[in-house]
N, C-alpha and C. Protein backbone atom coordinates (compact mmCIF):
# COMPACT_ATOMS: atom_id res chain seq x y z
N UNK A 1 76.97 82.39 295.18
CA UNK A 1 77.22 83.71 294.62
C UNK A 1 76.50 83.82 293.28
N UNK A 2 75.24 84.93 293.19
CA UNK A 2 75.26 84.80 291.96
C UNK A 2 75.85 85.91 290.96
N UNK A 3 75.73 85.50 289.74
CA UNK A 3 76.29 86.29 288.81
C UNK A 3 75.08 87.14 288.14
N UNK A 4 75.08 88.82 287.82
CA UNK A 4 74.13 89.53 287.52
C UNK A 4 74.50 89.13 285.60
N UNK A 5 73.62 88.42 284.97
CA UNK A 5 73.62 88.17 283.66
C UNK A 5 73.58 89.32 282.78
N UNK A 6 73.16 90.38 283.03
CA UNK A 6 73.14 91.74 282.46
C UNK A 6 74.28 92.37 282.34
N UNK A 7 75.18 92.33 283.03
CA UNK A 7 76.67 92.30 282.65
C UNK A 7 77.63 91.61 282.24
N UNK A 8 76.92 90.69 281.64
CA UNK A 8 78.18 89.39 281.01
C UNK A 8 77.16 89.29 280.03
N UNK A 9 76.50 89.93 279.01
CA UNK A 9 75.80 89.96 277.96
C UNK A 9 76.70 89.51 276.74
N UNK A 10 76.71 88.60 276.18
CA UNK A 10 77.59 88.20 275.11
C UNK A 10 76.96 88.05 273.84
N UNK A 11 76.39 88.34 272.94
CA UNK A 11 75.46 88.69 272.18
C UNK A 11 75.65 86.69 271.59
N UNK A 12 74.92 85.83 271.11
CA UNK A 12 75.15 84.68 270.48
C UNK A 12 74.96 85.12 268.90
N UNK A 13 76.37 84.87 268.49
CA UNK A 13 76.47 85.19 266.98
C UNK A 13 75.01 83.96 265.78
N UNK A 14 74.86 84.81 265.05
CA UNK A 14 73.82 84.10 263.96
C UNK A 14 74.39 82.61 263.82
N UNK A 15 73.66 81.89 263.63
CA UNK A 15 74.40 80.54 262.76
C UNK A 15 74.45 81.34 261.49
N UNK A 16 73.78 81.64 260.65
CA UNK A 16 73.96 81.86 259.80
C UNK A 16 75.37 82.61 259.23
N UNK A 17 75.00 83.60 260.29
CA UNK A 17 76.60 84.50 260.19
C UNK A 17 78.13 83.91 259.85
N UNK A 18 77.83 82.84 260.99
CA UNK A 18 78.73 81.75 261.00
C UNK A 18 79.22 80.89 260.17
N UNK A 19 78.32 80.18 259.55
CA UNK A 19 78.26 78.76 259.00
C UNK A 19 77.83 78.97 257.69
N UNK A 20 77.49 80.65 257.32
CA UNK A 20 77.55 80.85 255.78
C UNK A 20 78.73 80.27 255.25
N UNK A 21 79.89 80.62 255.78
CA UNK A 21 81.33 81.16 255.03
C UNK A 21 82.09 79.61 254.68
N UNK A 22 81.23 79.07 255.24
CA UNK A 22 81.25 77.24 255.02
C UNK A 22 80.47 76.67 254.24
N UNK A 23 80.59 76.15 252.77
CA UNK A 23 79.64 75.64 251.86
C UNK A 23 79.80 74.08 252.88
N UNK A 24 78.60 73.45 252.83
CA UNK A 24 78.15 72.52 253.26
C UNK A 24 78.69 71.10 252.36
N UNK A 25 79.82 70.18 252.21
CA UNK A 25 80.04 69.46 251.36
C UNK A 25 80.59 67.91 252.04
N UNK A 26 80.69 66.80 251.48
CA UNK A 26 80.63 65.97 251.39
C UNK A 26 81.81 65.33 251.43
N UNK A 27 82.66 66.22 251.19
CA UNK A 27 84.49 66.15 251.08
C UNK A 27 84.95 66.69 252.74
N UNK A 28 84.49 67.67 253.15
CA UNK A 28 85.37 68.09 254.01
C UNK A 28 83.99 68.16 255.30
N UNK A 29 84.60 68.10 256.51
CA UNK A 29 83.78 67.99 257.87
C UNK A 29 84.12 69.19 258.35
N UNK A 30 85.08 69.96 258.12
CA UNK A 30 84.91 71.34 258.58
C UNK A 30 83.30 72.27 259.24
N UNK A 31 82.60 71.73 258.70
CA UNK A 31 81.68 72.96 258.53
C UNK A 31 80.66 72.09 259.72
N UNK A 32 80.56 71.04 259.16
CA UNK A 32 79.81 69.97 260.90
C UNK A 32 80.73 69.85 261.99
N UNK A 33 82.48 70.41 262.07
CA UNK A 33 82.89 70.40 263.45
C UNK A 33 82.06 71.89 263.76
N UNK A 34 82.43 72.82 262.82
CA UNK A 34 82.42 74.31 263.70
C UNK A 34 80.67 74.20 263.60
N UNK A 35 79.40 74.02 263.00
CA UNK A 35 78.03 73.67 263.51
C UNK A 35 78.38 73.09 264.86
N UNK A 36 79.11 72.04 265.07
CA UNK A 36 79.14 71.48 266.82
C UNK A 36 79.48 72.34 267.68
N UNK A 37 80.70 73.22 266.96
CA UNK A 37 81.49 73.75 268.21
C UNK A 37 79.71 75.23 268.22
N UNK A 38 79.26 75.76 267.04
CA UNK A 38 78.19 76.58 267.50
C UNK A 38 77.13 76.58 268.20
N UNK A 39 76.74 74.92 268.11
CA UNK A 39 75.53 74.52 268.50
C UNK A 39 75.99 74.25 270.73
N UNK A 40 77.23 73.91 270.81
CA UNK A 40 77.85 73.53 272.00
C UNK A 40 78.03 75.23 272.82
N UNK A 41 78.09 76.38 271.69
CA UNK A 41 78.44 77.91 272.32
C UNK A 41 76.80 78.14 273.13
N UNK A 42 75.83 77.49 271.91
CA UNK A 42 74.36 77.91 272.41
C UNK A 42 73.82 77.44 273.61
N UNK A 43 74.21 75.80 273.56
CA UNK A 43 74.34 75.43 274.60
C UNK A 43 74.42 75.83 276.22
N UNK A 44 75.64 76.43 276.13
CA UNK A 44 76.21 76.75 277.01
C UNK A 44 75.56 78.24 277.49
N UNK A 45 75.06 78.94 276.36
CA UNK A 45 74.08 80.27 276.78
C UNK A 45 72.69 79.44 277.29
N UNK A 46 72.44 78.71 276.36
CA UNK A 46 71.24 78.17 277.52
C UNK A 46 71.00 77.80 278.85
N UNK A 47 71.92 77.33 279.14
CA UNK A 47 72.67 77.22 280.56
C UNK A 47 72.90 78.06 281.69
N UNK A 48 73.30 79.22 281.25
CA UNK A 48 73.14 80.47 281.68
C UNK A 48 71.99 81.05 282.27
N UNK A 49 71.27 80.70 280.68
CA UNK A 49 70.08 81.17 281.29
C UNK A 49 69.17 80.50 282.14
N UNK A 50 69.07 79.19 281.96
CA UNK A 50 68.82 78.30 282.97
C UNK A 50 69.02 78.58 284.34
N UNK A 51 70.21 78.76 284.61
CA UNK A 51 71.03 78.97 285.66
C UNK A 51 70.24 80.53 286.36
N UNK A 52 70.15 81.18 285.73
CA UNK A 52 69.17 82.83 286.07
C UNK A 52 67.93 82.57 286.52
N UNK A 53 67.45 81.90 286.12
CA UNK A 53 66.58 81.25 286.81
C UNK A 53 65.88 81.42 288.37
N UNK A 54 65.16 82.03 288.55
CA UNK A 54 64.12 82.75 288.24
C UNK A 54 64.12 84.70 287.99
N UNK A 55 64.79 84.84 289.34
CA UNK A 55 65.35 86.18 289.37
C UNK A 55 66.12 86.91 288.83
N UNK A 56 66.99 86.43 287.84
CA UNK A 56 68.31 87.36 287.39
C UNK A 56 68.31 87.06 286.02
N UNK A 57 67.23 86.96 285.42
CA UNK A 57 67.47 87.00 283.97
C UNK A 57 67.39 87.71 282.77
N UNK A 58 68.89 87.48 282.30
CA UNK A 58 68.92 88.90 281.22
C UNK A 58 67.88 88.59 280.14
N UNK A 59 67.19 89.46 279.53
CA UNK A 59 65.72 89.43 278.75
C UNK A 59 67.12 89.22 277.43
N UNK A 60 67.96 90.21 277.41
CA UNK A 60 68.40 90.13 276.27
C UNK A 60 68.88 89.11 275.40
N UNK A 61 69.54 88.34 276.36
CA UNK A 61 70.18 86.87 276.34
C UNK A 61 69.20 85.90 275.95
N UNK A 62 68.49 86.09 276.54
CA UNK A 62 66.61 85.21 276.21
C UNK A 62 66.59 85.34 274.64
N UNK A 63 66.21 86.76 274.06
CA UNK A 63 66.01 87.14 273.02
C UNK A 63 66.99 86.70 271.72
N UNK A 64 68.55 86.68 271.70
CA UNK A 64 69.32 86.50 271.29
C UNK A 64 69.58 84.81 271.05
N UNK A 65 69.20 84.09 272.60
CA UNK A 65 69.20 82.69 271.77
C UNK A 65 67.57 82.03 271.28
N UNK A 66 67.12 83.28 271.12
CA UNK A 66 65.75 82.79 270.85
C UNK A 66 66.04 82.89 268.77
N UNK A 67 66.69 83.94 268.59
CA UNK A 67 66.93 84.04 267.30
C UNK A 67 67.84 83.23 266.76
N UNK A 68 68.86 82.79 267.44
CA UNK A 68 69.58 81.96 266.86
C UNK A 68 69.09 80.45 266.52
N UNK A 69 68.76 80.23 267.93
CA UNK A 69 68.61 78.72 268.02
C UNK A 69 67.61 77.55 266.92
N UNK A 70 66.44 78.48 266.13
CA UNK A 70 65.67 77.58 264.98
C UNK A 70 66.50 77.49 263.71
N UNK A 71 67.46 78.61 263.36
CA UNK A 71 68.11 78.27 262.21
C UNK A 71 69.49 77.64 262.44
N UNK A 72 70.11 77.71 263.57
CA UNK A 72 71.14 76.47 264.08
C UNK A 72 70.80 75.36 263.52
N UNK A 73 69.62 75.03 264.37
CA UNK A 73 69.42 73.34 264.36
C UNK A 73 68.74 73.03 262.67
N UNK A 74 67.76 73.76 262.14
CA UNK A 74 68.07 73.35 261.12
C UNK A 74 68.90 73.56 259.91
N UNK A 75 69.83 74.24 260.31
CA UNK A 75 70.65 74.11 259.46
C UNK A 75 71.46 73.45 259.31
N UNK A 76 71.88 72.49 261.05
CA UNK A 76 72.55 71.76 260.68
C UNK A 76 72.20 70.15 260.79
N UNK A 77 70.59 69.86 260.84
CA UNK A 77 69.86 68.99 260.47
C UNK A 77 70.07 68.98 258.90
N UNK A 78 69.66 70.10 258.05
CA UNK A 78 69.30 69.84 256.72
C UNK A 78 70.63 69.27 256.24
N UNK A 79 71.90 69.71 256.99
CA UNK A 79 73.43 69.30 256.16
C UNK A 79 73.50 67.87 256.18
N UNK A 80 72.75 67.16 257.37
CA UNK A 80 73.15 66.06 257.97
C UNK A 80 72.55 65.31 256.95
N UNK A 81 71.36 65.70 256.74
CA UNK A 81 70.17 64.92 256.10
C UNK A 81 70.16 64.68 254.66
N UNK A 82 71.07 66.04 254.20
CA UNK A 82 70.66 65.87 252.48
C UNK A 82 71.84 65.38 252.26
N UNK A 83 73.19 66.03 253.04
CA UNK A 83 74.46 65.66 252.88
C UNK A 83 75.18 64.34 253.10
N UNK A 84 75.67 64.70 254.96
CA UNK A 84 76.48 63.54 255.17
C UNK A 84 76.07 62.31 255.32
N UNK A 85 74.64 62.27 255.61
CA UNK A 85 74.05 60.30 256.16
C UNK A 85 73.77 60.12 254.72
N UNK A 86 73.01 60.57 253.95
CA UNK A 86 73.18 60.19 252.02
C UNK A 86 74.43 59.50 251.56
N UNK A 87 75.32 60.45 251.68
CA UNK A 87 76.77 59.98 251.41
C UNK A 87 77.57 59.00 252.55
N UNK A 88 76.54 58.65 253.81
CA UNK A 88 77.60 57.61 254.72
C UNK A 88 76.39 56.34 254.24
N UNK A 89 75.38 56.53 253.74
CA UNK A 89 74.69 55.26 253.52
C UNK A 89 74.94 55.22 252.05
N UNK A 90 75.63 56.02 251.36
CA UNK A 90 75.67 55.44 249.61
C UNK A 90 76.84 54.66 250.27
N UNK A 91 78.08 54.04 250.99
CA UNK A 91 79.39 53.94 250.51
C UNK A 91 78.62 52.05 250.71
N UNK A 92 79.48 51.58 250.25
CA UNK A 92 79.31 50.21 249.64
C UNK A 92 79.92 49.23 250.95
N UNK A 93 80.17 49.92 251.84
CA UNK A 93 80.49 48.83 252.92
C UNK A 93 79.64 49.49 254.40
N UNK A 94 78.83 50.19 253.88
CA UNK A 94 77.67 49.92 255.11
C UNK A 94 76.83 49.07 256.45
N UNK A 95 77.32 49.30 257.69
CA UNK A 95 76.86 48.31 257.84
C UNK A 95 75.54 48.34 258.35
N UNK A 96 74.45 47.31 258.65
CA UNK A 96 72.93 47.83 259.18
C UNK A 96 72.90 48.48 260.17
N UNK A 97 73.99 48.63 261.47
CA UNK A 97 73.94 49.05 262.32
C UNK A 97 74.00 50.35 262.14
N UNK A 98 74.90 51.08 261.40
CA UNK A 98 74.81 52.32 260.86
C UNK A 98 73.55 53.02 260.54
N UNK A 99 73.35 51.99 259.41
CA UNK A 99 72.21 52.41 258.89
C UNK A 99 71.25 52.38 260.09
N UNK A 100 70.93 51.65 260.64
CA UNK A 100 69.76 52.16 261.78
C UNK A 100 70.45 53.09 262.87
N UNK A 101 71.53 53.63 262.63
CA UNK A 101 72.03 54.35 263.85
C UNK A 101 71.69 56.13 263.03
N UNK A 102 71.65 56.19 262.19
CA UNK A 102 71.19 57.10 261.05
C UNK A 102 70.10 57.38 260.98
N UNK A 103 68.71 56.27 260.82
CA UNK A 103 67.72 56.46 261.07
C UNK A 103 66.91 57.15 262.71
N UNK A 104 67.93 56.64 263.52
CA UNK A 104 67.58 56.82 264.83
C UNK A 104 67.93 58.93 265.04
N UNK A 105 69.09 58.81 264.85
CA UNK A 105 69.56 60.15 264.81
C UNK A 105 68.69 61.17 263.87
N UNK A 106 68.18 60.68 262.60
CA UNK A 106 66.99 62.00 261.69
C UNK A 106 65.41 61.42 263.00
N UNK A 107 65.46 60.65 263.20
CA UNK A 107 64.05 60.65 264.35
C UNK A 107 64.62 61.62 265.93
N UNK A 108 65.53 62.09 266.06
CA UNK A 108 66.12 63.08 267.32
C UNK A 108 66.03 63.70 266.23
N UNK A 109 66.52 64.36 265.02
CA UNK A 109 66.09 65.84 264.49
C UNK A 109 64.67 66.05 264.85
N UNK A 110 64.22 65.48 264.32
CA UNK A 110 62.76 65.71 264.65
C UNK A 110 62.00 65.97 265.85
N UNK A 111 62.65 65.23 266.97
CA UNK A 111 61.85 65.64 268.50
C UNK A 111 62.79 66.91 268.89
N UNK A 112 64.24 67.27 267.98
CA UNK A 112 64.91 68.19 268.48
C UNK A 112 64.02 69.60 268.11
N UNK A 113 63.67 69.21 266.40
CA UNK A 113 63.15 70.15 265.76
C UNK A 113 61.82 71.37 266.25
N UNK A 114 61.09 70.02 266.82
CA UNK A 114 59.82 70.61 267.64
C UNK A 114 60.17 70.98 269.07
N UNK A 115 60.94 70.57 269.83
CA UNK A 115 61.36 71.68 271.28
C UNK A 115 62.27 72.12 270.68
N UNK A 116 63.03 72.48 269.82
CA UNK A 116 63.68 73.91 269.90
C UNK A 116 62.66 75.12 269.77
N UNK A 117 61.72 74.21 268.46
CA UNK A 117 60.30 75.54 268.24
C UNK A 117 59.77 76.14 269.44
N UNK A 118 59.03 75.05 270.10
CA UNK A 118 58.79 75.49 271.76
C UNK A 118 59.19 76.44 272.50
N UNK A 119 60.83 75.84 272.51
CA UNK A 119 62.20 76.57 273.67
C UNK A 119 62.29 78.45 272.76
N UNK A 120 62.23 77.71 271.82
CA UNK A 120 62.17 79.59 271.22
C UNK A 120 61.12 80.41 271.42
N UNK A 121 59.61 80.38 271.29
CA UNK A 121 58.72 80.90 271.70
C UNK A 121 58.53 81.56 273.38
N UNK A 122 59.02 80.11 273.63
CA UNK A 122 59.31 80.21 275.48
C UNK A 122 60.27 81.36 275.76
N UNK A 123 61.46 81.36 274.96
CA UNK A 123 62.30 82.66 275.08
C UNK A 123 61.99 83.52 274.79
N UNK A 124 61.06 83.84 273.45
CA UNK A 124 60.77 85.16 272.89
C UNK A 124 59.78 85.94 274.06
N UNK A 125 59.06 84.83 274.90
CA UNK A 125 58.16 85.53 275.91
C UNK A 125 58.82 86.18 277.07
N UNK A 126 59.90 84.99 277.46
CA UNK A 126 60.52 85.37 278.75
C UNK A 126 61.07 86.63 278.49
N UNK A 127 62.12 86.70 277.63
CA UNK A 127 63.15 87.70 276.99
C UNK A 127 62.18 88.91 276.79
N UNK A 128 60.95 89.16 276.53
CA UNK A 128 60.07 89.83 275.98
C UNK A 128 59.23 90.27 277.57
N UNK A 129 59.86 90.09 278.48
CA UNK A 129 59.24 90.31 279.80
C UNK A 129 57.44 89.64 280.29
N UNK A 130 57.60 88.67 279.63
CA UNK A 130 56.05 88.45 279.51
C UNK A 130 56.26 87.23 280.63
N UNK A 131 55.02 86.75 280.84
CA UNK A 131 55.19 85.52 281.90
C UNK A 131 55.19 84.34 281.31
N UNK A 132 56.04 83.28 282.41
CA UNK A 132 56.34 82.09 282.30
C UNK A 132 56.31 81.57 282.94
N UNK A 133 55.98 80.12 282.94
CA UNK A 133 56.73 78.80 284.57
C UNK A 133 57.83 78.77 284.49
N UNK A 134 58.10 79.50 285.22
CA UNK A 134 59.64 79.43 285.75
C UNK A 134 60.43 78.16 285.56
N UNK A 135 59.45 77.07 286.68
CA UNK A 135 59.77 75.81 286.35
C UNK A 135 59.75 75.07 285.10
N UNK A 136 58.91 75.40 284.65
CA UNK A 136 58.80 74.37 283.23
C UNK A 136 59.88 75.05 281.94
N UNK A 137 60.29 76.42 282.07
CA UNK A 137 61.06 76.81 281.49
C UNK A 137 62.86 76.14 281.32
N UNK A 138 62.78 76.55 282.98
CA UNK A 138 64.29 75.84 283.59
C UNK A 138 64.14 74.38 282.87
N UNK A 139 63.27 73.67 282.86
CA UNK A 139 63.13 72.45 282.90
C UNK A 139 63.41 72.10 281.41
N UNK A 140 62.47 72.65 280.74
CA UNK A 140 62.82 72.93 278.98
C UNK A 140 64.19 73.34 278.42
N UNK A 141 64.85 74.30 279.03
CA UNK A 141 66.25 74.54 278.56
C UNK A 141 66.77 73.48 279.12
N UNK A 142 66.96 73.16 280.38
CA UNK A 142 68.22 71.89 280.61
C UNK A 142 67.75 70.16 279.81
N UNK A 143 66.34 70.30 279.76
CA UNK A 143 66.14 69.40 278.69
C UNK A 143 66.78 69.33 277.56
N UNK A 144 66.77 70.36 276.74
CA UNK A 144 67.48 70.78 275.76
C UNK A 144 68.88 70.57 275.16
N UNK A 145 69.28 71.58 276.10
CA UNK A 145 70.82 71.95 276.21
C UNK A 145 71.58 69.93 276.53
N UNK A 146 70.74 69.80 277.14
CA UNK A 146 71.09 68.08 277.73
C UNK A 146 71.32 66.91 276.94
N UNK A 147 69.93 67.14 276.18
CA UNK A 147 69.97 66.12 275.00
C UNK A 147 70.90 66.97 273.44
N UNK A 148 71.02 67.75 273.10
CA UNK A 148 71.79 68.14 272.57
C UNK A 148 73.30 67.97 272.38
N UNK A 149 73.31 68.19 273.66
CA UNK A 149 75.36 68.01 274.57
C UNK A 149 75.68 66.18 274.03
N UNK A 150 74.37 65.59 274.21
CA UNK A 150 74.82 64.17 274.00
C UNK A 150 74.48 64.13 272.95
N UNK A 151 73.89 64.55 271.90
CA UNK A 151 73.85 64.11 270.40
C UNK A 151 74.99 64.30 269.86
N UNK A 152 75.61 65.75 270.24
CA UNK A 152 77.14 65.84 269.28
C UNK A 152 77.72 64.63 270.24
N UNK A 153 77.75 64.67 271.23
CA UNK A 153 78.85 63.92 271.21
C UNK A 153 78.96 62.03 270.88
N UNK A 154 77.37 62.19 270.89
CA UNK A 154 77.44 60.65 270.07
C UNK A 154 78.01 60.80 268.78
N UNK A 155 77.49 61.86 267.85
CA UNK A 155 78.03 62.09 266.60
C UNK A 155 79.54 61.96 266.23
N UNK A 156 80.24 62.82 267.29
CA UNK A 156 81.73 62.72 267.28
C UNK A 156 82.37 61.45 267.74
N UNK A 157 81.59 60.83 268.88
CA UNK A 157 82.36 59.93 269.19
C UNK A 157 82.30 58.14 268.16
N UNK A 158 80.75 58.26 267.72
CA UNK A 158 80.45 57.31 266.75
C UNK A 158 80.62 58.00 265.00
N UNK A 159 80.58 58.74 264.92
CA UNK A 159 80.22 59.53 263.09
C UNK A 159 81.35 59.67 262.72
N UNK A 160 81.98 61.12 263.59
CA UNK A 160 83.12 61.63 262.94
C UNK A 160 84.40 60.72 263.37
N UNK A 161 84.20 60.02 264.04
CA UNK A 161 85.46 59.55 264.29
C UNK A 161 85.99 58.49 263.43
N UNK A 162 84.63 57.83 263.29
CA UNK A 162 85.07 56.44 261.97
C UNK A 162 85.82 57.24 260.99
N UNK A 163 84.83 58.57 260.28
CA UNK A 163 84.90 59.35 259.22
C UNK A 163 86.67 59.36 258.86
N UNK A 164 86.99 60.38 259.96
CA UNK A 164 88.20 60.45 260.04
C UNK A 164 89.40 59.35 260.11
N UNK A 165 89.29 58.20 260.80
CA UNK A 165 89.96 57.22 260.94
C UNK A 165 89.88 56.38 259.41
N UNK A 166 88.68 56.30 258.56
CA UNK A 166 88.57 55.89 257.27
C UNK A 166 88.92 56.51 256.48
N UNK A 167 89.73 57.99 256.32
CA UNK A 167 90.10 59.00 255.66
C UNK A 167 91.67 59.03 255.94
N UNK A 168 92.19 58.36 256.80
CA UNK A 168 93.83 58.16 257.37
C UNK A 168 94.42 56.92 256.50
């Protein structure tokens, strides 16, 4: 059964919109859960659109996570980067594994950084009624959306969880 995407149009709110109303700090994780829970909403529109694939795709939806999705990720790269791994590699009981688990994670900003650029252009065309490989598109979003889904949740299941458990 498919679903006509043009009627389940859900507009994907700004990160910015979002994740303004959250100063970015060093004390509280608030603002890197709800970046997860935003980056996991986009996700899940990517998916969608994935899923529309080839025939039924809303341009609008295209367009919408085409705007969101470059200032998401770096915005919540730059928090990670200037903020929380600074402050998880200053604390005095560090261990190397961390530390190279830190290094590994800003080298995924970086391959994230350049296919999101990609995945957005790719949308601004599709969304923009222009042509695409279908295939290589589909292929690019579930790439995406894929490796993404598992970064937070390495993050949560290795980052935030110590965080929190060392804060109890």
């Amino acid at each position: 059964m498919e679903m006509d995407m043009r009627r389940t149009i859900e507009p994907i709110p700004s990160a910015q919109n979002h994740l303004s109303g959250l100063v970015p700090c060093d004390t509280s994780l608030e603002w890197l859960q709800r970046a997860h829970a935003e980056q996991l909403a986009l996700c899940d529109h990517l998916e969608e659109i994935a899923d529309s694939l080839p025939g039924n795709v809303d341009l609008q939806k295209c367009l919408y996570a085409a705007k969101a999705l470059g200032p998401l990720i770096k915005g919540v790269h730059t928090y990670e980067e200037t903020i929380l791994f600074p402050w998880l590699e200053s604390t005095s009981n560090i261990q190397p594994a961390l530390r190279e688990t830190l290094n590994r994670l800003k080298f995924e900003h970086c391959e994230d950084a350049c296919f999101a650029e990609e995945l957005t252009d790719t949308l601004l065309r599709l969304g923009s009624g222009q042509s695409v490989n279908v295939e290589a598109t589909g292929y690019m979003l579930r790439g995406f959306f894929e490796a993404l889904r598992r970064h937070i949740a390495f993050e949560r299941e290795h980052i935030l969880s110590n965080l929190k458990a060392g804060n109890q």
